[in-house]
C-alpha atoms as a PDB file:
ATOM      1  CA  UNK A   1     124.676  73.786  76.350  1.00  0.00           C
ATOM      2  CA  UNK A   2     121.161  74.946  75.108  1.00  0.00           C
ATOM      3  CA  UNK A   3     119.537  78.035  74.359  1.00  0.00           C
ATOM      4  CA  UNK A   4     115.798  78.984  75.788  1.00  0.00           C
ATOM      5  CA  UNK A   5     113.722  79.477  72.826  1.00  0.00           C
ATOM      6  CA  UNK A   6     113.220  83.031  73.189  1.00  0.00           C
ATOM      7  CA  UNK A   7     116.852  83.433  72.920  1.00  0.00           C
ATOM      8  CA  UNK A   8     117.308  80.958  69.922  1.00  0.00           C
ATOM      9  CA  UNK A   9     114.557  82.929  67.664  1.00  0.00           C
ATOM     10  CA  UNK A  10     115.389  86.451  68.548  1.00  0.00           C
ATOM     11  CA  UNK A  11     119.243  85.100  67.575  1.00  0.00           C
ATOM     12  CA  UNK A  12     117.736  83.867  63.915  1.00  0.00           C
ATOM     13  CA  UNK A  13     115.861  86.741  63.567  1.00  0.00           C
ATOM     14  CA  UNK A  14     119.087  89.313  64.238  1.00  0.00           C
ATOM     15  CA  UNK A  15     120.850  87.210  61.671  1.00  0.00           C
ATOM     16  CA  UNK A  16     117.968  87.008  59.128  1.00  0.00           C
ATOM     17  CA  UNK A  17     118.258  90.948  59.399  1.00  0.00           C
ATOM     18  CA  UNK A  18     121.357  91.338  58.684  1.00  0.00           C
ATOM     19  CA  UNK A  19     121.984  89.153  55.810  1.00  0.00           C
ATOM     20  CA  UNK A  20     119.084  90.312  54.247  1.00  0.00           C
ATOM     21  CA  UNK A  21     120.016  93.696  54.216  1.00  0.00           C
ATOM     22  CA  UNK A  22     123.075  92.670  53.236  1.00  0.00           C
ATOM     23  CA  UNK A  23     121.537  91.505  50.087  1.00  0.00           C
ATOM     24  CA  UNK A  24     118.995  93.694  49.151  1.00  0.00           C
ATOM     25  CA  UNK A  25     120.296  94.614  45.393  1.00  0.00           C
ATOM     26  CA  UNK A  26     119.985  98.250  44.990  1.00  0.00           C
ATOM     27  CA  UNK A  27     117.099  99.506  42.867  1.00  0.00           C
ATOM     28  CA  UNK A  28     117.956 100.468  39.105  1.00  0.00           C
ATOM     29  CA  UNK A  29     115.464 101.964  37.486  1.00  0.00           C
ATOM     30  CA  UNK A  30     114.560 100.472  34.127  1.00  0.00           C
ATOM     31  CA  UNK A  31     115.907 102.363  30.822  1.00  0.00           C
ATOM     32  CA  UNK A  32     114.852  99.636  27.783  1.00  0.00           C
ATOM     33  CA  UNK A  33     111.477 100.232  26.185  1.00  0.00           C
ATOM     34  CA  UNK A  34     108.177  98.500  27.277  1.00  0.00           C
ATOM     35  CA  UNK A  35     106.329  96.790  24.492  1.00  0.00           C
ATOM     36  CA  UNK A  36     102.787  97.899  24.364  1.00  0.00           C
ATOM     37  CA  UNK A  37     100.081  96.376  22.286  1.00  0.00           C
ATOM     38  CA  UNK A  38      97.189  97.868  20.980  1.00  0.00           C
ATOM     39  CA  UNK A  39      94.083  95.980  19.121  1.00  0.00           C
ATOM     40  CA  UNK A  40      92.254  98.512  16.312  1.00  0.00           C
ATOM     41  CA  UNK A  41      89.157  97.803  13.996  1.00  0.00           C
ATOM     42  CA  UNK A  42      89.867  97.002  10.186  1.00  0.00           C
ATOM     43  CA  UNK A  43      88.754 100.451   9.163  1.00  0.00           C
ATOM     44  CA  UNK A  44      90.368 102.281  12.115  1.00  0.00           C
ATOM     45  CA  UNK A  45      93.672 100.841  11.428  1.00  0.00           C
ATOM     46  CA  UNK A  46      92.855 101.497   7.749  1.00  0.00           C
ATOM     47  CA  UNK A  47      92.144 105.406   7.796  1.00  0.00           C
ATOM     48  CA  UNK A  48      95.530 105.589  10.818  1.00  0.00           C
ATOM     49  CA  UNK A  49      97.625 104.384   7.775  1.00  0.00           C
ATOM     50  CA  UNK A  50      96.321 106.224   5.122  1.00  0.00           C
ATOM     51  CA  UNK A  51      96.977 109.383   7.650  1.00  0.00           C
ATOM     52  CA  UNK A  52     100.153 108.190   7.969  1.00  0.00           C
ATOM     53  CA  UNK A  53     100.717 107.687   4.161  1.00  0.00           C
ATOM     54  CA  UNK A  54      99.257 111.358   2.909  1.00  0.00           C
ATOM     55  CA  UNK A  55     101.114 113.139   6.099  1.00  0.00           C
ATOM     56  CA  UNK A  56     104.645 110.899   4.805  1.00  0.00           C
ATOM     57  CA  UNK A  57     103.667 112.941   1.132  1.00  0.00           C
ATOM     58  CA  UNK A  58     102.846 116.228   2.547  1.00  0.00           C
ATOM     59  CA  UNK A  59     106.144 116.127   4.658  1.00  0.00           C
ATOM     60  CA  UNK A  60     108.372 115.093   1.971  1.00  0.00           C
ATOM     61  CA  UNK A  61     109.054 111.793   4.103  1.00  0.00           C
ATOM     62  CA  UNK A  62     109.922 108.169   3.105  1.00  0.00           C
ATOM     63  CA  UNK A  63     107.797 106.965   5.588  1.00  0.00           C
ATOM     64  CA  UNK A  64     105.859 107.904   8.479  1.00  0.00           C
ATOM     65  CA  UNK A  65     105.757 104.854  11.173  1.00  0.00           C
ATOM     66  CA  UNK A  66     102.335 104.388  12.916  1.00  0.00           C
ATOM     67  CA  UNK A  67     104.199 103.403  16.258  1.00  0.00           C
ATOM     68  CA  UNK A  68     106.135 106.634  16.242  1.00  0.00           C
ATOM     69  CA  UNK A  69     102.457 108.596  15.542  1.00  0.00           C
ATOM     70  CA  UNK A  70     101.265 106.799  18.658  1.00  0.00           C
ATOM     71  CA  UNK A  71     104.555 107.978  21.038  1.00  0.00           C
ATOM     72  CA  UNK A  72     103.749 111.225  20.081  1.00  0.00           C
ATOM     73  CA  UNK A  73     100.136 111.389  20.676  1.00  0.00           C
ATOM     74  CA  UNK A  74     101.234 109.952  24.528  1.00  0.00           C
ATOM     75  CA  UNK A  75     103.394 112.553  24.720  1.00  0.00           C
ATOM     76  CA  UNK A  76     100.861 114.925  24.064  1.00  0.00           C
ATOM     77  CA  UNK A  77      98.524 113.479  25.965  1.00  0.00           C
ATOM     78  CA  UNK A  78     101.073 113.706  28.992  1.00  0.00           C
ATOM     79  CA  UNK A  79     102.195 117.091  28.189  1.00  0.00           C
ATOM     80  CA  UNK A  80      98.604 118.566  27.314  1.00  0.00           C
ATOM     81  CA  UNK A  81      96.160 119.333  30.192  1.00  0.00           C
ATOM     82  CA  UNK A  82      93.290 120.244  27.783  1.00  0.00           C
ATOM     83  CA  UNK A  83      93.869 116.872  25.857  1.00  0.00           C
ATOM     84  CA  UNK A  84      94.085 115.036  29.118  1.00  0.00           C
ATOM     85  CA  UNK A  85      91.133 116.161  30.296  1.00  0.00           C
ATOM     86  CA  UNK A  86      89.314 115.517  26.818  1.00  0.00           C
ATOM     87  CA  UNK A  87      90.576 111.439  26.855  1.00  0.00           C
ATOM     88  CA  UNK A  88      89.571 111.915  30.563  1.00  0.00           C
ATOM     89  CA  UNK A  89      86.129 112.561  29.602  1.00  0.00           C
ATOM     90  CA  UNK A  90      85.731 109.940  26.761  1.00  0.00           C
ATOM     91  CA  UNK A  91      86.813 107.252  29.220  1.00  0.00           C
ATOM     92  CA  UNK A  92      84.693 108.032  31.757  1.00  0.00           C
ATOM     93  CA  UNK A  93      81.905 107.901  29.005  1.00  0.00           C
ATOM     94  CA  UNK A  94      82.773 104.682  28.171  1.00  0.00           C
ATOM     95  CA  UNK A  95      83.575 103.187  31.607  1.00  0.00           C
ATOM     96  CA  UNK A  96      86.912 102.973  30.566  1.00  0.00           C
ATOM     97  CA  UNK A  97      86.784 100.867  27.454  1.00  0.00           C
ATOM     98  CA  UNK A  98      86.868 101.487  23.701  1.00  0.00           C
END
């Protein structure tokens, strides 16, 4: 005994549907960091460490970590609308680009 073919793909596709939604994995939302590089002149790099270095003395720190300086200044950035709107503006002066 055959099928027409009308009745043969509307069959696949009611199957197709179902085990697909079957095993559609539920969405988890990512918790581990995201690695982020960022390429600096020589002498930019330079005068961020020495920053680093004098603010370490001032604060009676071992160390201060130039990644950690950068979280913070996204969190500002995020949590700022003045600052926002100042990187905003230096962007859009320089289409974008540094």
């Amino acid at each position: 005994m055959t099928q027409s073919k009308a009745n043969r793909g509307y069959d696949r596709t009611v199957n197709r549907a179902a085990t697909s939604q079957a095993a559609v994995p539920a969405v988890v939302p990512r918790t581990t960091p995201i690695r982020i590089t960022v390429d600096v002149r020589p002498t930019f790099h330079r005068r961020l460490k020495r920053w680093c270095n004098g603010t370490a003395a001032e604060r009676d720190l071992s160390s201060v970590d130039l990644s950690a300086v950068f979280r913070i200044l996204a969190d500002e950035l995020l949590e700022d609308e003045k600052l926002a709107e100042k990187v905003a503006k230096r962007l859009q002066a320089k289409d974008g680009k540094l």
